[in-house]
PDB file of N, CA and C in Angstrom:
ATOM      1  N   UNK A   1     127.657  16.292   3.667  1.00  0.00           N
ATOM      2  CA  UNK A   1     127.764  15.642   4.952  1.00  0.00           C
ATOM      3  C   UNK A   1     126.652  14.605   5.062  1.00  0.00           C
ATOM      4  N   UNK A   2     126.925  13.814   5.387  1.00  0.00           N
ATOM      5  CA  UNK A   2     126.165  12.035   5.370  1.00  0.00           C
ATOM      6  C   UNK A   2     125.623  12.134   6.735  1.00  0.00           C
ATOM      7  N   UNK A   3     124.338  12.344   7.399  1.00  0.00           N
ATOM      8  CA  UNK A   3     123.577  12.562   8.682  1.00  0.00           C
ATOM      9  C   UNK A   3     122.890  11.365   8.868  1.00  0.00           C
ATOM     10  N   UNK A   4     123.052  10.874  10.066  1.00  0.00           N
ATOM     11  CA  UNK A   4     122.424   9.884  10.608  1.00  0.00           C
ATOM     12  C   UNK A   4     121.479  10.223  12.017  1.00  0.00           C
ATOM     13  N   UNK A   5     120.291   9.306  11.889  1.00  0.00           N
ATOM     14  CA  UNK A   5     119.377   9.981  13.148  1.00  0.00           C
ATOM     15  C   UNK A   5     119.983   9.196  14.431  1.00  0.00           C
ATOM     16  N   UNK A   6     119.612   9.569  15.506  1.00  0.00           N
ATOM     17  CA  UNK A   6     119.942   9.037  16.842  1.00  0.00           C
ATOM     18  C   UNK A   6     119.423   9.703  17.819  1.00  0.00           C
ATOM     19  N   UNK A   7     118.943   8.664  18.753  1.00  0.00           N
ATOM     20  CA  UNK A   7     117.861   9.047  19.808  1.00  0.00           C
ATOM     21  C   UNK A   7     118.821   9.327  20.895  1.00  0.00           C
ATOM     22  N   UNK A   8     118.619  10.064  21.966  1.00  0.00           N
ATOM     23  CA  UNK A   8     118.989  10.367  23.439  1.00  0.00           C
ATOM     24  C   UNK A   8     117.592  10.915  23.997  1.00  0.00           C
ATOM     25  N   UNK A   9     118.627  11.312  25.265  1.00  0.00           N
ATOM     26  CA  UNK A   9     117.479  11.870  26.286  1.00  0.00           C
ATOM     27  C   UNK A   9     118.143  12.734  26.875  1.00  0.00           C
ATOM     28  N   UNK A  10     117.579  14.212  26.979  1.00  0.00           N
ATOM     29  CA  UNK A  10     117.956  15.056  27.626  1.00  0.00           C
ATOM     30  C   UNK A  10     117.157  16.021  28.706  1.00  0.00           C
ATOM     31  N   UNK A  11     117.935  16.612  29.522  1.00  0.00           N
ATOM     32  CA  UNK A  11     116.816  17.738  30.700  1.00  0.00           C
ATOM     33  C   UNK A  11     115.702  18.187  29.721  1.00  0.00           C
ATOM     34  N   UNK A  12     114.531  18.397  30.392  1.00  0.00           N
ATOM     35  CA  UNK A  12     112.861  19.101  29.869  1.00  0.00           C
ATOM     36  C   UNK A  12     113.506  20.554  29.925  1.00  0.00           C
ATOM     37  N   UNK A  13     114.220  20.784  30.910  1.00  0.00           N
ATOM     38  CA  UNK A  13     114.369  22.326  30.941  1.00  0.00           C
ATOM     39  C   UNK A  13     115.409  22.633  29.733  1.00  0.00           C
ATOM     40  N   UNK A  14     116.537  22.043  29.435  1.00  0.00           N
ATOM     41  CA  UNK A  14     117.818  22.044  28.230  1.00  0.00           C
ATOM     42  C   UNK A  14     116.977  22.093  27.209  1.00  0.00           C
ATOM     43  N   UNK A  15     116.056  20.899  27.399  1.00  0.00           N
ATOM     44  CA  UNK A  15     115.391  20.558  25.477  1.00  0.00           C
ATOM     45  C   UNK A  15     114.227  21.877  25.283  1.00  0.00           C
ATOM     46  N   UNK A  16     113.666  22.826  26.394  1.00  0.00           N
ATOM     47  CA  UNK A  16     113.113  23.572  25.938  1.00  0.00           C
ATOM     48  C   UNK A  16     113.979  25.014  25.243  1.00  0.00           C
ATOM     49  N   UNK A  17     115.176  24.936  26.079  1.00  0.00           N
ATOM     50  CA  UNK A  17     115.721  25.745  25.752  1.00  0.00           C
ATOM     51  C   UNK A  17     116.923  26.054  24.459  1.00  0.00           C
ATOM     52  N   UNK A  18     116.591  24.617  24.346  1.00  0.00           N
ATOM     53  CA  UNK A  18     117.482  24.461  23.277  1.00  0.00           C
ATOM     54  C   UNK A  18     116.140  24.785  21.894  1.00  0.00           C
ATOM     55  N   UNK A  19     115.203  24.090  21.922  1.00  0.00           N
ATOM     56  CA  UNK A  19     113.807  24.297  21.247  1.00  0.00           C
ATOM     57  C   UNK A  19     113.781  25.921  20.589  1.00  0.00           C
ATOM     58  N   UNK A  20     113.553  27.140  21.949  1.00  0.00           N
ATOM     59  CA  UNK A  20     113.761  28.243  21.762  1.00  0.00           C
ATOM     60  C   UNK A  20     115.095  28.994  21.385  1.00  0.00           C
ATOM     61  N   UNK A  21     116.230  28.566  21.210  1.00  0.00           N
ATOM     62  CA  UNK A  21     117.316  28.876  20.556  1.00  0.00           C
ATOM     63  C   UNK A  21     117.348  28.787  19.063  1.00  0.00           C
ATOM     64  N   UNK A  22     116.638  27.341  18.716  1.00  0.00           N
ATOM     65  CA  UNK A  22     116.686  26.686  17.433  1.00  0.00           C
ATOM     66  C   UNK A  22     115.980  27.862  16.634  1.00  0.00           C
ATOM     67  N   UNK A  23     115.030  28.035  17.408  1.00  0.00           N
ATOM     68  CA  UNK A  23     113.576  28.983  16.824  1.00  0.00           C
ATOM     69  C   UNK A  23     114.247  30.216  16.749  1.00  0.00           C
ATOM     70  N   UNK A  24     114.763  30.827  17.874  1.00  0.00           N
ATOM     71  CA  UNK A  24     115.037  32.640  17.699  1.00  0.00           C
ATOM     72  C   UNK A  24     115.830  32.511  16.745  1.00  0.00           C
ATOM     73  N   UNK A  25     117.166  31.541  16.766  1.00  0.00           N
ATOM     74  CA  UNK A  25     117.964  31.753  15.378  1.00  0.00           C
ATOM     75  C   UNK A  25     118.048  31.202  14.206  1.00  0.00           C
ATOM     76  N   UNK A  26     116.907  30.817  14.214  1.00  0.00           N
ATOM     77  CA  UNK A  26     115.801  30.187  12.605  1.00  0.00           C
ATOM     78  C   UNK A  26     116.718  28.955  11.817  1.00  0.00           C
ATOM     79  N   UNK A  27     117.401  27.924  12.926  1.00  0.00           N
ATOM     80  CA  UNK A  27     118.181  27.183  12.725  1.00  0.00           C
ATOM     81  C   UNK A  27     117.508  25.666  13.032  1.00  0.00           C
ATOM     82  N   UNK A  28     117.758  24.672  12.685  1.00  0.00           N
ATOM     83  CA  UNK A  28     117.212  23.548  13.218  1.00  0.00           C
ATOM     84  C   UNK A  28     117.525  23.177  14.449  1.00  0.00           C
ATOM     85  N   UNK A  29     116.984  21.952  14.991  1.00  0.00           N
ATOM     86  CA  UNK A  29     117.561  21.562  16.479  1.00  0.00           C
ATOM     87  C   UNK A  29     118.774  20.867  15.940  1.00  0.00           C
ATOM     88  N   UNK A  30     118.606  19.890  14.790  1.00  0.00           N
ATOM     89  CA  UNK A  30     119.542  18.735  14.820  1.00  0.00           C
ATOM     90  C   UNK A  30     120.681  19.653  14.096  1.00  0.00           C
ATOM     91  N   UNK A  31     121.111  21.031  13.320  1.00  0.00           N
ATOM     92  CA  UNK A  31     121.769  21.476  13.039  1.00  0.00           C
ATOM     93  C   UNK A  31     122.631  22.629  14.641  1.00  0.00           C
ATOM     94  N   UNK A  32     121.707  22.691  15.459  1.00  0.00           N
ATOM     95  CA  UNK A  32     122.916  23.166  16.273  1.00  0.00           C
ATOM     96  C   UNK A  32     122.758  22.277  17.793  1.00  0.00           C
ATOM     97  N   UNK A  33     122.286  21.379  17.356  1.00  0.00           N
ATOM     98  CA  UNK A  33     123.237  20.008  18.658  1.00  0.00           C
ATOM     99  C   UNK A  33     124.350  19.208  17.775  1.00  0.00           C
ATOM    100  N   UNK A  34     124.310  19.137  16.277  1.00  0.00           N
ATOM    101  CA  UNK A  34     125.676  19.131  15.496  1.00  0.00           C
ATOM    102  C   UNK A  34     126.949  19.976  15.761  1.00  0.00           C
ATOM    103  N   UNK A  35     126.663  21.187  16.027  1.00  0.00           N
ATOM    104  CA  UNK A  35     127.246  22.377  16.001  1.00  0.00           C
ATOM    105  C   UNK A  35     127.980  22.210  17.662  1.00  0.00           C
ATOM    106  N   UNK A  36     127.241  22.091  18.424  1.00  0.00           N
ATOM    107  CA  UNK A  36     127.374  22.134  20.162  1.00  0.00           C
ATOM    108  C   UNK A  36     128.581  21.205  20.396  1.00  0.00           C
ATOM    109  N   UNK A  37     127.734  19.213  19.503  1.00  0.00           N
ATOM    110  CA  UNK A  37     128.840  18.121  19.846  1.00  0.00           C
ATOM    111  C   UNK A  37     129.925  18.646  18.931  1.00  0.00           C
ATOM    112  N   UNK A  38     130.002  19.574  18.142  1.00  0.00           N
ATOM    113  CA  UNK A  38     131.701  19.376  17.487  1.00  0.00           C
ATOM    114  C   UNK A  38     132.099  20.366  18.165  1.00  0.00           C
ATOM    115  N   UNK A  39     131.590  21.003  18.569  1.00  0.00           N
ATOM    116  CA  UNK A  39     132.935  22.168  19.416  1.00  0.00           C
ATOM    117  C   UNK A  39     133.219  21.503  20.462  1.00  0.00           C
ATOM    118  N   UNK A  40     132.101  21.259  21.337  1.00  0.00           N
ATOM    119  CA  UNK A  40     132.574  20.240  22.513  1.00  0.00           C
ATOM    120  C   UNK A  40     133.443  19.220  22.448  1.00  0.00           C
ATOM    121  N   UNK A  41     133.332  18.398  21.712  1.00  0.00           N
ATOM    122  CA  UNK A  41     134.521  17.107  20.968  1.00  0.00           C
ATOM    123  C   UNK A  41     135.654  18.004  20.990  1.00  0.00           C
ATOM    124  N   UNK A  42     135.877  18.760  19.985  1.00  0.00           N
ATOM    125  CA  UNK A  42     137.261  19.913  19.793  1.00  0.00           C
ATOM    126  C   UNK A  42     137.471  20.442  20.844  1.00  0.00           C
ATOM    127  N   UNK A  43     137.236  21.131  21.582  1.00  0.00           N
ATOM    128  CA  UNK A  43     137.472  21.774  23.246  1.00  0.00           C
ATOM    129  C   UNK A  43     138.326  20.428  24.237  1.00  0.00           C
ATOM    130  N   UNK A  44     137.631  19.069  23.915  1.00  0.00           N
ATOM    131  CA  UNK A  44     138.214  18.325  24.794  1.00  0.00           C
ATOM    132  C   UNK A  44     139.393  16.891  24.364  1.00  0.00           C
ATOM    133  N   UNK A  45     139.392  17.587  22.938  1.00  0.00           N
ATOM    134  CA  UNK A  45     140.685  17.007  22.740  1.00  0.00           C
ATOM    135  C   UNK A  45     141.849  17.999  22.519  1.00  0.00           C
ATOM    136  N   UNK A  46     141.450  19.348  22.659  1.00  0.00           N
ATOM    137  CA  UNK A  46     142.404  20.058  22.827  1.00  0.00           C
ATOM    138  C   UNK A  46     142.692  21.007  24.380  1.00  0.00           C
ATOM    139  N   UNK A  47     141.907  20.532  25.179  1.00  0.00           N
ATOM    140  CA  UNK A  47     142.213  20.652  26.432  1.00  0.00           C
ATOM    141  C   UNK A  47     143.391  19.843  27.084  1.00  0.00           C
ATOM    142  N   UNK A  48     143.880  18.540  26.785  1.00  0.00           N
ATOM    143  CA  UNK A  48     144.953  17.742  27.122  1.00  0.00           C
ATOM    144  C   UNK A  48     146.339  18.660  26.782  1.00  0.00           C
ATOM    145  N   UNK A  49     146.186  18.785  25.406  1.00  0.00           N
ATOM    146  CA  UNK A  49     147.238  19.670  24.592  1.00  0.00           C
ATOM    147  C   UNK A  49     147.835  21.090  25.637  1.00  0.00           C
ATOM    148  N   UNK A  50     147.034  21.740  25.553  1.00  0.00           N
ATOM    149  CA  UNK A  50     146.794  22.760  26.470  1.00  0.00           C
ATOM    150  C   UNK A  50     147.374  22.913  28.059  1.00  0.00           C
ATOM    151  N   UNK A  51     146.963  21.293  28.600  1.00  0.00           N
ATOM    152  CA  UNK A  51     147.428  20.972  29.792  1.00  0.00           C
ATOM    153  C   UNK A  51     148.934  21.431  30.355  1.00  0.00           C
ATOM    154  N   UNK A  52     149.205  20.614  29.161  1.00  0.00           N
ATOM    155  CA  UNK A  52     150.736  19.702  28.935  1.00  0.00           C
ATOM    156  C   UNK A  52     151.607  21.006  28.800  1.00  0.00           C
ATOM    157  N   UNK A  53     150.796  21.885  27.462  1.00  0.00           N
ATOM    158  CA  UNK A  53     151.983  23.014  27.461  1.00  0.00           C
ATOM    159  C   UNK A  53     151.845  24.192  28.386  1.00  0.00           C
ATOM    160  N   UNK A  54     151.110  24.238  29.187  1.00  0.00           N
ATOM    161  CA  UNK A  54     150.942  25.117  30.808  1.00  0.00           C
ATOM    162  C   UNK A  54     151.691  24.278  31.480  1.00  0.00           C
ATOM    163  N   UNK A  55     151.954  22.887  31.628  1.00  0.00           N
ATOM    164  CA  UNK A  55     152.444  22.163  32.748  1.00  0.00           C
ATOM    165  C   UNK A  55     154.251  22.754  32.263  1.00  0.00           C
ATOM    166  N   UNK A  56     154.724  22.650  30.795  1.00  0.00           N
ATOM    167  CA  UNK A  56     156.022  22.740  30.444  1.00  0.00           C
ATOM    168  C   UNK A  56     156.253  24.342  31.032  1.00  0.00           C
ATOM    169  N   UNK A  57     155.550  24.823  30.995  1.00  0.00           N
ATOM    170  CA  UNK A  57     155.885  26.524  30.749  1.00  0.00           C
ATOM    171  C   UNK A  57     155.855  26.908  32.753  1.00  0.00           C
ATOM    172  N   UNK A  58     155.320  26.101  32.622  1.00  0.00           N
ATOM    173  CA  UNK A  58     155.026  26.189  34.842  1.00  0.00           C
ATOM    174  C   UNK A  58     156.579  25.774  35.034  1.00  0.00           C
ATOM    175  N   UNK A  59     156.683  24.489  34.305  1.00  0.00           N
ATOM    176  CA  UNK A  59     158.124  23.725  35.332  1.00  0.00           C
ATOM    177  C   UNK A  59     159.131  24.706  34.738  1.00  0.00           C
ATOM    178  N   UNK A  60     159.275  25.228  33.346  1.00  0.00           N
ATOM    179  CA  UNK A  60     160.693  25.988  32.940  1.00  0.00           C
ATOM    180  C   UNK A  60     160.557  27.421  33.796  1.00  0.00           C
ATOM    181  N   UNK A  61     159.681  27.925  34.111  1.00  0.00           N
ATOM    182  CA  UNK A  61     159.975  29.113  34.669  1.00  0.00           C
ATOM    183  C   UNK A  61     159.093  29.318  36.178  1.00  0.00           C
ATOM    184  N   UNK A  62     159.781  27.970  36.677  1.00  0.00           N
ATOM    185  CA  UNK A  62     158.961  28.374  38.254  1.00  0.00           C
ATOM    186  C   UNK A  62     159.608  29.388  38.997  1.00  0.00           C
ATOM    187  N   UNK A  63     160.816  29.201  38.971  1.00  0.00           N
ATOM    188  CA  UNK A  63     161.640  30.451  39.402  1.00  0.00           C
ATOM    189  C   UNK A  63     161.104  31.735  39.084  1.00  0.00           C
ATOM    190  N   UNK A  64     160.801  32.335  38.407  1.00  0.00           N
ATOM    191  CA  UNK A  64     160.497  33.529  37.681  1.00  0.00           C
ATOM    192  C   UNK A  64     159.228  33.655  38.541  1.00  0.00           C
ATOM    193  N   UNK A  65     158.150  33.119  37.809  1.00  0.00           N
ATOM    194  CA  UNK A  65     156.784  32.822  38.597  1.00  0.00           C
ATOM    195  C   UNK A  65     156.883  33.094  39.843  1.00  0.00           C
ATOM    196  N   UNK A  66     157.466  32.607  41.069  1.00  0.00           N
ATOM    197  CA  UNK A  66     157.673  32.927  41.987  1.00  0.00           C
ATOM    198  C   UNK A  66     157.852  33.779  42.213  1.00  0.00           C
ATOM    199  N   UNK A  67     159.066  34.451  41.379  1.00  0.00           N
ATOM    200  CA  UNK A  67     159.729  35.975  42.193  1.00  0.00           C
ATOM    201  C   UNK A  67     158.354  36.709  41.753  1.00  0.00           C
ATOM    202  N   UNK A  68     157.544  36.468  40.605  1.00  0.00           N
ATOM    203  CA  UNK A  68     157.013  37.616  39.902  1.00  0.00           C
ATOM    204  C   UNK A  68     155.973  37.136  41.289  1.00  0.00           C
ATOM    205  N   UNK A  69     155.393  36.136  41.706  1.00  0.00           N
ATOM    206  CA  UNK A  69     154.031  36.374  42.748  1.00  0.00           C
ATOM    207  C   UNK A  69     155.066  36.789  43.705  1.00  0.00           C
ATOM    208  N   UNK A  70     156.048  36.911  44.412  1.00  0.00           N
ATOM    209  CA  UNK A  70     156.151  37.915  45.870  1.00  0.00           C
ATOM    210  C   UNK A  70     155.762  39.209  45.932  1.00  0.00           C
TER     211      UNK A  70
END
């Protein structure tokens, strides 16, 4: 994997706590804010997905749904 550096800025309170995470689980910082942005990235391109097939499964069985909440 080909790593490139890059600056941000984050909360004093996040970056300490992220600091003490790195440390208890004897991991780097820049190896689990790697770790954090790819699940996060993945979570929110598969949240749309997700949407769509709750929205299909709502409209085919609203009937049902209904009777089942009275």
């Amino acid at each position: 994997m080909k790593v490139k550096k890059f600056a941000t800025q984050v909360d004093e309170t996040v970056l300490k706590e992220l600091k003490a995470f790195a440390k208890k689980s004897d991991r780097s910082i820049s190896s689990v804010v790697t770790e954090a942005i790819s699940e996060y990235l993945l979570r929110a391109k598969l949240r749309p997905a997700f949407r769509k097939a709750m929205d299909e499964v709502l409209d085919d069985h609203q009937e049902l749904l209904s009777r089942l909440a009275k």
